[in-house]
Structure formats: structure tokens, C-alpha cells
Protein backbone atom coordinates (compact mmCIF):
# COMPACT_ATOMS: atom_id res chain seq x y z
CA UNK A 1 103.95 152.21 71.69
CA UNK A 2 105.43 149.12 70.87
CA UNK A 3 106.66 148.64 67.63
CA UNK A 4 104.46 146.02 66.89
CA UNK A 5 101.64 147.87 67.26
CA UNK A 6 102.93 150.73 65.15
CA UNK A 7 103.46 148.40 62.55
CA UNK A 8 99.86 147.12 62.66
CA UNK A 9 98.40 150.15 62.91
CA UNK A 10 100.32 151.61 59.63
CA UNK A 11 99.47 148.01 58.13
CA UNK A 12 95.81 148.77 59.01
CA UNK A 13 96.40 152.62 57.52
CA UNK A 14 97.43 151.49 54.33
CA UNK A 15 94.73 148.70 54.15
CA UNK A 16 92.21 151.66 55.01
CA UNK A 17 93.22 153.72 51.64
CA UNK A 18 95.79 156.36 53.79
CA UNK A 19 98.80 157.34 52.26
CA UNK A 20 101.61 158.05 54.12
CA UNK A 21 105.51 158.41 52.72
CA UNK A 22 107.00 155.71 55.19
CA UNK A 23 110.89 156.77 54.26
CA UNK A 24 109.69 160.26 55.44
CA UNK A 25 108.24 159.57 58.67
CA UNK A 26 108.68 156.75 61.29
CA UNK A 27 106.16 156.25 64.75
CA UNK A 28 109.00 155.78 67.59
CA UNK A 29 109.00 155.64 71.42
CA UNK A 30 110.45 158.84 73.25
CA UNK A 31 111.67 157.87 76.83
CA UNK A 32 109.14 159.00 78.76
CA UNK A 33 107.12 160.74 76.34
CA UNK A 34 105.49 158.16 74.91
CA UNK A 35 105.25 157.72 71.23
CA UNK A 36 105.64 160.55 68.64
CA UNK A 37 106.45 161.07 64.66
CA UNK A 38 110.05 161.66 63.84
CA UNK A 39 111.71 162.59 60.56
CA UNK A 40 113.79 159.23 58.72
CA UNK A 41 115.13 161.86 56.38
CA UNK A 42 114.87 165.59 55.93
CA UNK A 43 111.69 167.08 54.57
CA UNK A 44 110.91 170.01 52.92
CA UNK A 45 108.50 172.46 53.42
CA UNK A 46 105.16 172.11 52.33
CA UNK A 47 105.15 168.27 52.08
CA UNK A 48 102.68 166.49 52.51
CA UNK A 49 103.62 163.50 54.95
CA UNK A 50 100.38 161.69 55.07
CA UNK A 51 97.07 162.19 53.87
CA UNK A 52 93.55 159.79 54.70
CA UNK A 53 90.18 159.82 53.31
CA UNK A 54 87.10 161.80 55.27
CA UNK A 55 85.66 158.40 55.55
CA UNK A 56 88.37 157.16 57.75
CA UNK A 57 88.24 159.60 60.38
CA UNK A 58 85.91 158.49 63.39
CA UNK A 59 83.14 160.70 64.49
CA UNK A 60 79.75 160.52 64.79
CA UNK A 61 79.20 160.97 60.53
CA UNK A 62 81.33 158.08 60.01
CA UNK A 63 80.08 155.46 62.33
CA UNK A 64 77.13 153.62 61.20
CA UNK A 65 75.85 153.19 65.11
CA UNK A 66 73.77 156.90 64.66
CA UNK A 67 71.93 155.49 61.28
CA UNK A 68 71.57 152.25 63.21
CA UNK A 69 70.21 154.21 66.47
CA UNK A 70 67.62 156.81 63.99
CA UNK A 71 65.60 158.83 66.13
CA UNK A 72 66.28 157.81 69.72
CA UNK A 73 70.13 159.33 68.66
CA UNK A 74 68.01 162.64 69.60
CA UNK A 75 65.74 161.31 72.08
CA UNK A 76 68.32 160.48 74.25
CA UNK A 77 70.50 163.24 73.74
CA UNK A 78 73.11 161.38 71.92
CA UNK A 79 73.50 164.80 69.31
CA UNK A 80 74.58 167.40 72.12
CA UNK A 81 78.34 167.08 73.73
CA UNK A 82 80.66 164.38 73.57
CA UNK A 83 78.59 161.55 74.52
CA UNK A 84 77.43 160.92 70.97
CA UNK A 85 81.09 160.01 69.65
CA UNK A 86 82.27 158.43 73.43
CA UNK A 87 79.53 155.76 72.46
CA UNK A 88 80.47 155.59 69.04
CA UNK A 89 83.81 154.85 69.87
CA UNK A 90 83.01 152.13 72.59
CA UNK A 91 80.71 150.49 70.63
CA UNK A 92 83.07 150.54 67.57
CA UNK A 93 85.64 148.69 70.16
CA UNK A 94 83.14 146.51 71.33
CA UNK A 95 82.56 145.10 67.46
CA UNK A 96 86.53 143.81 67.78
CA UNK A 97 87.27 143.05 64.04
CA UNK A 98 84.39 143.81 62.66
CA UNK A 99 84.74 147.41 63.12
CA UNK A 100 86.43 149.36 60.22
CA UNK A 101 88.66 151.40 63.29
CA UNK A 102 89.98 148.48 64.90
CA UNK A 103 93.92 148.49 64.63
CA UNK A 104 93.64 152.21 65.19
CA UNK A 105 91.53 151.59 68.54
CA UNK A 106 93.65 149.17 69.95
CA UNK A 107 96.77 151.71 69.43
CA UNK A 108 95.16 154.38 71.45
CA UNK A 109 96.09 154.47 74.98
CA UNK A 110 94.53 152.74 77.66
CA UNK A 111 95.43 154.37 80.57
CA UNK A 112 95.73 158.12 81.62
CA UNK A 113 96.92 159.72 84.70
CA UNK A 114 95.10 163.21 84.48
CA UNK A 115 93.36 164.43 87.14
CA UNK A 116 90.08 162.81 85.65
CA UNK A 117 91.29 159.70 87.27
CA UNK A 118 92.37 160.63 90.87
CA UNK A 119 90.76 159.68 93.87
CA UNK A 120 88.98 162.55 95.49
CA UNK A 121 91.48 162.78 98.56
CA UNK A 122 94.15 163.64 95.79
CA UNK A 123 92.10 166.54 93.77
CA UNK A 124 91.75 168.13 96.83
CA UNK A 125 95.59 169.57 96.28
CA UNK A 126 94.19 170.60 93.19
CA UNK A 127 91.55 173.36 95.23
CA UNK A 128 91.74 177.08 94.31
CA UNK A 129 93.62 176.15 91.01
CA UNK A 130 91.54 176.42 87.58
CA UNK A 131 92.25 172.61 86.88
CA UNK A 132 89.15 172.10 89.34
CA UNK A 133 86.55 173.72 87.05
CA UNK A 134 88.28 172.23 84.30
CA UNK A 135 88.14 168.43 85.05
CA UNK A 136 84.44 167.95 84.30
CA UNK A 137 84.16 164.55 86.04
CA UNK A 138 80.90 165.34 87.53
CA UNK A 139 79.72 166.72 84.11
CA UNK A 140 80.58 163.70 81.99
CA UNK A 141 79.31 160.92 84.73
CA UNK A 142 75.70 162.90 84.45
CA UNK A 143 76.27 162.06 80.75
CA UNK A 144 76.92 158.72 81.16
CA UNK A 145 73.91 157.83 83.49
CA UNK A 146 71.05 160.26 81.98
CA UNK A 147 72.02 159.67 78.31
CA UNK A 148 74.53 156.70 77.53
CA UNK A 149 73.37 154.08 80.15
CA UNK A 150 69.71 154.42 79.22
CA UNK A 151 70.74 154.13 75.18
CA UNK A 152 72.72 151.21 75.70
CA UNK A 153 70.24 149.60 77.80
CA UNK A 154 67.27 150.09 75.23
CA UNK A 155 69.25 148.13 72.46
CA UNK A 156 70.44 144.61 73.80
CA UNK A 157 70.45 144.07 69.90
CA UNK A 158 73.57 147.11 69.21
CA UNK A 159 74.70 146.54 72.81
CA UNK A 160 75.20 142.72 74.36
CA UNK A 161 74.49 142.12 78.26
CA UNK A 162 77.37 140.21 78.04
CA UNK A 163 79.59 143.20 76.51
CA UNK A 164 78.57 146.03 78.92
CA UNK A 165 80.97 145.56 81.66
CA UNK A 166 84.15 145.43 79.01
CA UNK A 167 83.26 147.90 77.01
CA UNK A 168 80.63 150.20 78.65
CA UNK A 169 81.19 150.75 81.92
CA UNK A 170 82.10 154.46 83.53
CA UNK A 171 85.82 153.49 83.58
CA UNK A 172 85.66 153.05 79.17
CA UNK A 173 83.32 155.61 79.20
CA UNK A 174 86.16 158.26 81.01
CA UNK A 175 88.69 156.75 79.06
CA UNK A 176 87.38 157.32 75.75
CA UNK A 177 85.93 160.43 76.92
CA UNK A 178 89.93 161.69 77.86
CA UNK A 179 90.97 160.14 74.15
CA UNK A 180 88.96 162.56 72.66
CA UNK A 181 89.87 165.60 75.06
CA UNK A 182 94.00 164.27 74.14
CA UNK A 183 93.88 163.57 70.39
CA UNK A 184 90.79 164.59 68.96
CA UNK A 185 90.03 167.00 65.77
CA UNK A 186 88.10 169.71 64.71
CA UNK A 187 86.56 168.35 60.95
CA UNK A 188 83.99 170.33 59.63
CA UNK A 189 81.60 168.85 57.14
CA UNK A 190 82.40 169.67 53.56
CA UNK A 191 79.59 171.58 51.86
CA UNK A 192 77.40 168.43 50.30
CA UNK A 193 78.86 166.10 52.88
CA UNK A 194 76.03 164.74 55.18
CA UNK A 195 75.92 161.83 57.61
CA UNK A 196 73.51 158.62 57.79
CA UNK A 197 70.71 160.00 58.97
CA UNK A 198 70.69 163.68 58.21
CA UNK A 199 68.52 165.29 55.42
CA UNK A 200 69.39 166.24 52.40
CA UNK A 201 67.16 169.31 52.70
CA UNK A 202 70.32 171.50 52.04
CA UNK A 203 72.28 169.82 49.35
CA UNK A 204 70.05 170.22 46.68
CA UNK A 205 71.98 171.08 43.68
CA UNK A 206 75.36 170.46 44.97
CA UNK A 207 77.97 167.18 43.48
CA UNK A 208 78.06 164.33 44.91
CA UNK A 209 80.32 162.51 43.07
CA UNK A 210 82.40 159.86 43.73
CA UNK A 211 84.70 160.20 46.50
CA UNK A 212 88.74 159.65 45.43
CA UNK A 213 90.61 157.53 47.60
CA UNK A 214 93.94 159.08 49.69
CA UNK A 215 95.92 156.40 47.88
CA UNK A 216 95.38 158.02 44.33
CA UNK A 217 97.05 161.22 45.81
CA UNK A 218 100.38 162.03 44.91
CA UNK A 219 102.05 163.76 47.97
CA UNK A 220 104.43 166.33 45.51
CA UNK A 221 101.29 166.94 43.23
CA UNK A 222 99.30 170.31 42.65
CA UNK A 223 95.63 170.62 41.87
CA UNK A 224 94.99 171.45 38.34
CA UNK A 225 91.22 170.51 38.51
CA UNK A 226 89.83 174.35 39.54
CA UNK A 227 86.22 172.12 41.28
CA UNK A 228 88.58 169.83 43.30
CA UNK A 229 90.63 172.85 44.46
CA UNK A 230 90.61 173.38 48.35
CA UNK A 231 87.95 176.13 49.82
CA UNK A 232 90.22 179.43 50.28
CA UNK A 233 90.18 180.56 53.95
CA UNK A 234 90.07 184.34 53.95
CA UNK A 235 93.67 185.29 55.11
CA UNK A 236 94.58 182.08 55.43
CA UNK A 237 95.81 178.58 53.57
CA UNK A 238 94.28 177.66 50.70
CA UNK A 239 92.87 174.42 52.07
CA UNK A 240 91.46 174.89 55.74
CA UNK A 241 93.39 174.23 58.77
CA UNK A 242 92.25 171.20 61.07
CA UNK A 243 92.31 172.44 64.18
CA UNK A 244 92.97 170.28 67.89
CA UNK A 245 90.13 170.66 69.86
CA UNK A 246 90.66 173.14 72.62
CA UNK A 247 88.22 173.71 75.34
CA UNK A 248 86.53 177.62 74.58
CA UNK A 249 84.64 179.66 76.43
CA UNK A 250 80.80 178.84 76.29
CA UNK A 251 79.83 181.08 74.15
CA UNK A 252 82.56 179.20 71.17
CA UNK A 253 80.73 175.85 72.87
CA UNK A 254 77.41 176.91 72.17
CA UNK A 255 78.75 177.51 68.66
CA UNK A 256 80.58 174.32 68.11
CA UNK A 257 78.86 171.43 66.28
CA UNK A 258 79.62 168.33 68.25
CA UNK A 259 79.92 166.30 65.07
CA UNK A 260 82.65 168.22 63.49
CA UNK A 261 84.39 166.41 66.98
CA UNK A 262 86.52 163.49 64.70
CA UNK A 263 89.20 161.38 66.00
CA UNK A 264 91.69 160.96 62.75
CA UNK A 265 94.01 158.14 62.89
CA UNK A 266 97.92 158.79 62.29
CA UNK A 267 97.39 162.18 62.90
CA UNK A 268 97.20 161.79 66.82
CA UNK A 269 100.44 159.74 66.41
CA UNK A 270 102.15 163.15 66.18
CA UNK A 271 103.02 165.32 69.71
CA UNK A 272 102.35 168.89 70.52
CA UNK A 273 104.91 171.16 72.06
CA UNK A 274 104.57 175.05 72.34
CA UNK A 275 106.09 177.28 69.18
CA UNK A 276 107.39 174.15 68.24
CA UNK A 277 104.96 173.10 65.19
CA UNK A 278 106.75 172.02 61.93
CA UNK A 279 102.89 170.41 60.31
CA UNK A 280 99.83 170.67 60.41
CA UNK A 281 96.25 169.11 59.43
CA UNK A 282 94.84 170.40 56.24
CA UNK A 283 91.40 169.14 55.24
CA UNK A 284 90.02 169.09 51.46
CA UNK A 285 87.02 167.69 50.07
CA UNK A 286 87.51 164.03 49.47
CA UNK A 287 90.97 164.00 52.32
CA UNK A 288 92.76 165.30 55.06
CA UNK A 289 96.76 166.19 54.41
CA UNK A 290 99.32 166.48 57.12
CA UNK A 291 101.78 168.81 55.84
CA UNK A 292 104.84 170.16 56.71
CA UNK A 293 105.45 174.33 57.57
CA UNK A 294 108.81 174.00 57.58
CA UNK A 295 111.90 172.00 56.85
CA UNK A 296 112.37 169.04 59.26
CA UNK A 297 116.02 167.73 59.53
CA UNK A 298 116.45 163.80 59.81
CA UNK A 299 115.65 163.02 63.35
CA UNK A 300 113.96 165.98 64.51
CA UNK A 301 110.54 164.85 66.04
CA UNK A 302 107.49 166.17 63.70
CA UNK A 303 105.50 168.24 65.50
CA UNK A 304 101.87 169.07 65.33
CA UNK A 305 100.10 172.17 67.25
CA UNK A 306 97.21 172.05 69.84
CA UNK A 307 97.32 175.83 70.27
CA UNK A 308 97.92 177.92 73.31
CA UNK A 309 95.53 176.25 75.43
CA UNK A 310 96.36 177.34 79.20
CA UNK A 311 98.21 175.01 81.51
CA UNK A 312 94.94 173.90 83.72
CA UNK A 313 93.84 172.73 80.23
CA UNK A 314 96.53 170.45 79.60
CA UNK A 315 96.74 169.20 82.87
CA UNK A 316 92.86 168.02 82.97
């Protein structure tokens, strides 16, 4: 990533009510790696690096394009899978300034060479390896044509004829679709949190009080407020762990609520590398906190965790 871009993008961060210690924590360029998140000076454990407001993560709660869309969000299938928040995100790219994710969408990569982007003649070295049943293409292109193309095409108002081929064509649709599959989240809604859109049928009775900003939150500080406290996890952290998103079996799918799917900006600026984690993603009510789980000397890279997905899963 170039370093203007990094600066523009922490620019935009700050703008955006994140907090993020910048003498902690630096966004470099690893030969050959690509960017990552490395230590300016040494951290302790439990520290929290960065933190950003719900609202700032992109998913399909926090883009206005499913309140804008109401009921044909459903009727074209928009709700189920990815395709809801691929849409989201191209539209949100196709708004240029005027979307509230900008800065963050132009530092996301825009080119991958997985095999979701090899010509057929290639992915046949690929047969009788798992990576075949993992790829998806054919999956995600019926996606594109039954659900997204037919969408776009019945709101000329939300989606311009003359912004289709930039920023909705198969090619952004795959791209976005492998951003997501790379960097994004796991964010479940907070009980009382609901989108645009969805009823408030099950909130009755619960706070909705005004949401604090990241920027009010002191990195070092403890909760002394026992209602703002983090929901214990049983034998876990007291404020739940934000987990990558990791491909499951279909019964987990089935499960799996396809908004909780978020991208969260600065968090996907950190890499992944096997028992090598030294943070993670915490989410609370009103934020999410990356935080350290371990000391990190000056210049050691910062290190988040995407699991122990298999290797046909990182290769897709």
C-alpha cells in the first residue's frame, strides 16, 4: 500500500470517530507481502491499539442502500448469502465521495490472484484437490445474474446506466465478493441494535441510548459503568471475540446470519499467520477494540488470527 494511501485512509479513520494510538502502530509495506501492522514501539499486553464505532463497520446494517431498497431487499434475495453486502459495497463505491466508506474502499485491493480469477485451462491443475469445491465461481456468478443484475436493473434511480459497467459488472462483483472472503468479520448485532428496515418487534423494553463515539475512549481505561460493561462469554473474554470469517460446514452456514458478515476498516490492515496472533477483535456495545494478547516488541509485525482454516481455504 502506498504510503499515501495509508495516510488517507488513517486521515479518513480519524475523521470517521476511530481511535487508534498512531506511536503504537504504523501500516507499512512487507516485500512481497503486501501491507501489514507493525509495532513503532513495544506494547503491552492487553492494549488496546485501535478501537471504531459499530457504525463504521460496513455491512448490510450500516449501509443505507437496504432501507433505500425496502421490500424488494427480500424479493430479490438480497437477505440470503453474500450478495446483499457485495452490492452494498459496490454501490457504496459507486457513490465516490459521497459515501461515508470511501477512503477505506479505495485502500482495499483491487486485484487478486486466487484461483477465483484463473482461466479455466489453469483450474484444471487444480482437479482432484479440495480447492475445486472450494472456489465457488459458479455459485457466486448464479448470484450475480438471478439476484444482483435484476436489483440493479429495477432501480436506474440507486443504480446509473452510465455507472454499471465501472462499478457493477461480474469482474467488481468477484472482486468485492473475494474482499469479503480475505478481510471480512464476523459482527453480531448487539442486543437492541437493529438495522434500517428491521422491526422493532424484539426490542421492546431494551436502551437505546445514545451511542458514544470511539474517540471518547481512552485505550488504558477500565469500565466502571456495570450497564456499559461488555457481555461475558461463558469461558471466555469478557467482551466477545470478533471472529474472521471462515468458510464452515453447511450446517454452521445454515446457522450463520449473513448480516453479522461486516467489513471493519483498520482491522483488515492487520495480517494473519498461523500460532502467530499477538491481537485480536473485541466487540462491545457502542465499539469494536483491537487488542493486544501479548507483548509486541518494536518492530515485530502485529498479528491478527483467521483461525485454522485448511489450506484449500486459503488458497480459494
Amino acid at each position: 500500500m502506498p504510503s499515501e494511501v495509508a495516510s488517507e485512509l488513517l486521515h479518513w479513520f480519524q475523521q470517521q470517530h476511530g481511535a487508534i494510538d498512531t506511536t503504537s502502530m504504523g501500516i507499512v509495506d512487507f516485500p512481497g507481502h503486501g501491507r501489514g501492522a507493525i509495532a513503532l514501539k513495544d506494547i503491552p499486553e492487553d492494549y488496546t491499539i485501535f478501537s471504531l464505532p459499530r457504525d463504521l463497520t460496513l455491512s448490510t446494517r450500516t449501509s443505507t442502500l437496504l432501507a433505500l431498497m425496502g421490500k424488494a431487499w427480500t424479493d430479490f434475495g438480497l437477505h440470503e448469502g453474500w450478495a446483499g453486502l457485495i452490492l452494498c459495497m459496490m454501490w457504496e463505491e459507486s457513490r465516490g465521495a459521497e459515501s461515508k466508506w470511501s477512503a477505506y474502499l479505495a485502500a482495499l485491493p483491487n486485484k487478486f490472484d486466487t484461483p477465483m480469477f484463473w482461466a479455466e485451462e489453469d483450474l484444471k491443475e487444480l482437479q482432484g484437490t479440495a480447492v475445486v469445491d472450494k472456489i465457488g465461481r459458479h455459485e457466486a456468478e448464479r448470484d450475480y445474474f438471478e439476484k444482483v443484475t435484476p436489483a440493479v436493473k429495477s432501480r436506474p434511480d440507486l443504480f446509473p446506466q452510465e455507472k454499471l459497467a465501472q462499478h457493477f459488472s461480474l469482474e467488481r462483483y468477484h472482486l468485492n465478493g473475494s474482499r469479503i472472503l480475505s478481510r471480512s468479520f464476523h459482527v453480531e448485532k448487539w442486543r437492541g441494535e437493529h438495522a434500517e428496515g428491521e422491526d422493532d418487534d424484539d426490542d421492546e423494553g431494551k436502551d437505546h441510548g445514545g451511542e458514544d463515539s470511539a474517540m471518547d475512549i481512552d485505550p488504558q481505561s477500565t469500565v466502571n459503568n456495570e450497564s456499559d460493561a461488555p457481555v461475558p462469554v461463558v469461558g471466555g473474554n469478557e467482551s466477545e471475540e470478533a471472529e474472521l470469517e471462515e468458510d464452515e460446514d453447511e450446517d454452521d452456514d445454515d446457522r450463520e446470519d449473513p448480516a453479522d458478515v461486516a467489513m471493519v476498516p483498520m482491522a483488515d490492515m492487520l495480517n494473519a499467520r498461523f500460532e502467530s496472533e499477538n491481537a485480536k477483535l473485541f466487540y462491545e456495545e457502542h465499539e469494536l477494540k483491537m487488542v493486544t494478547t501479548k507483548p509486541i516488541k518494536a518492530g515485530e509485525q502485529i498479528w491478527n488470527t483467521y483461525g485454522d482454516p485448511p489450506n484449500s481455504d486459503l488458497l480459494r
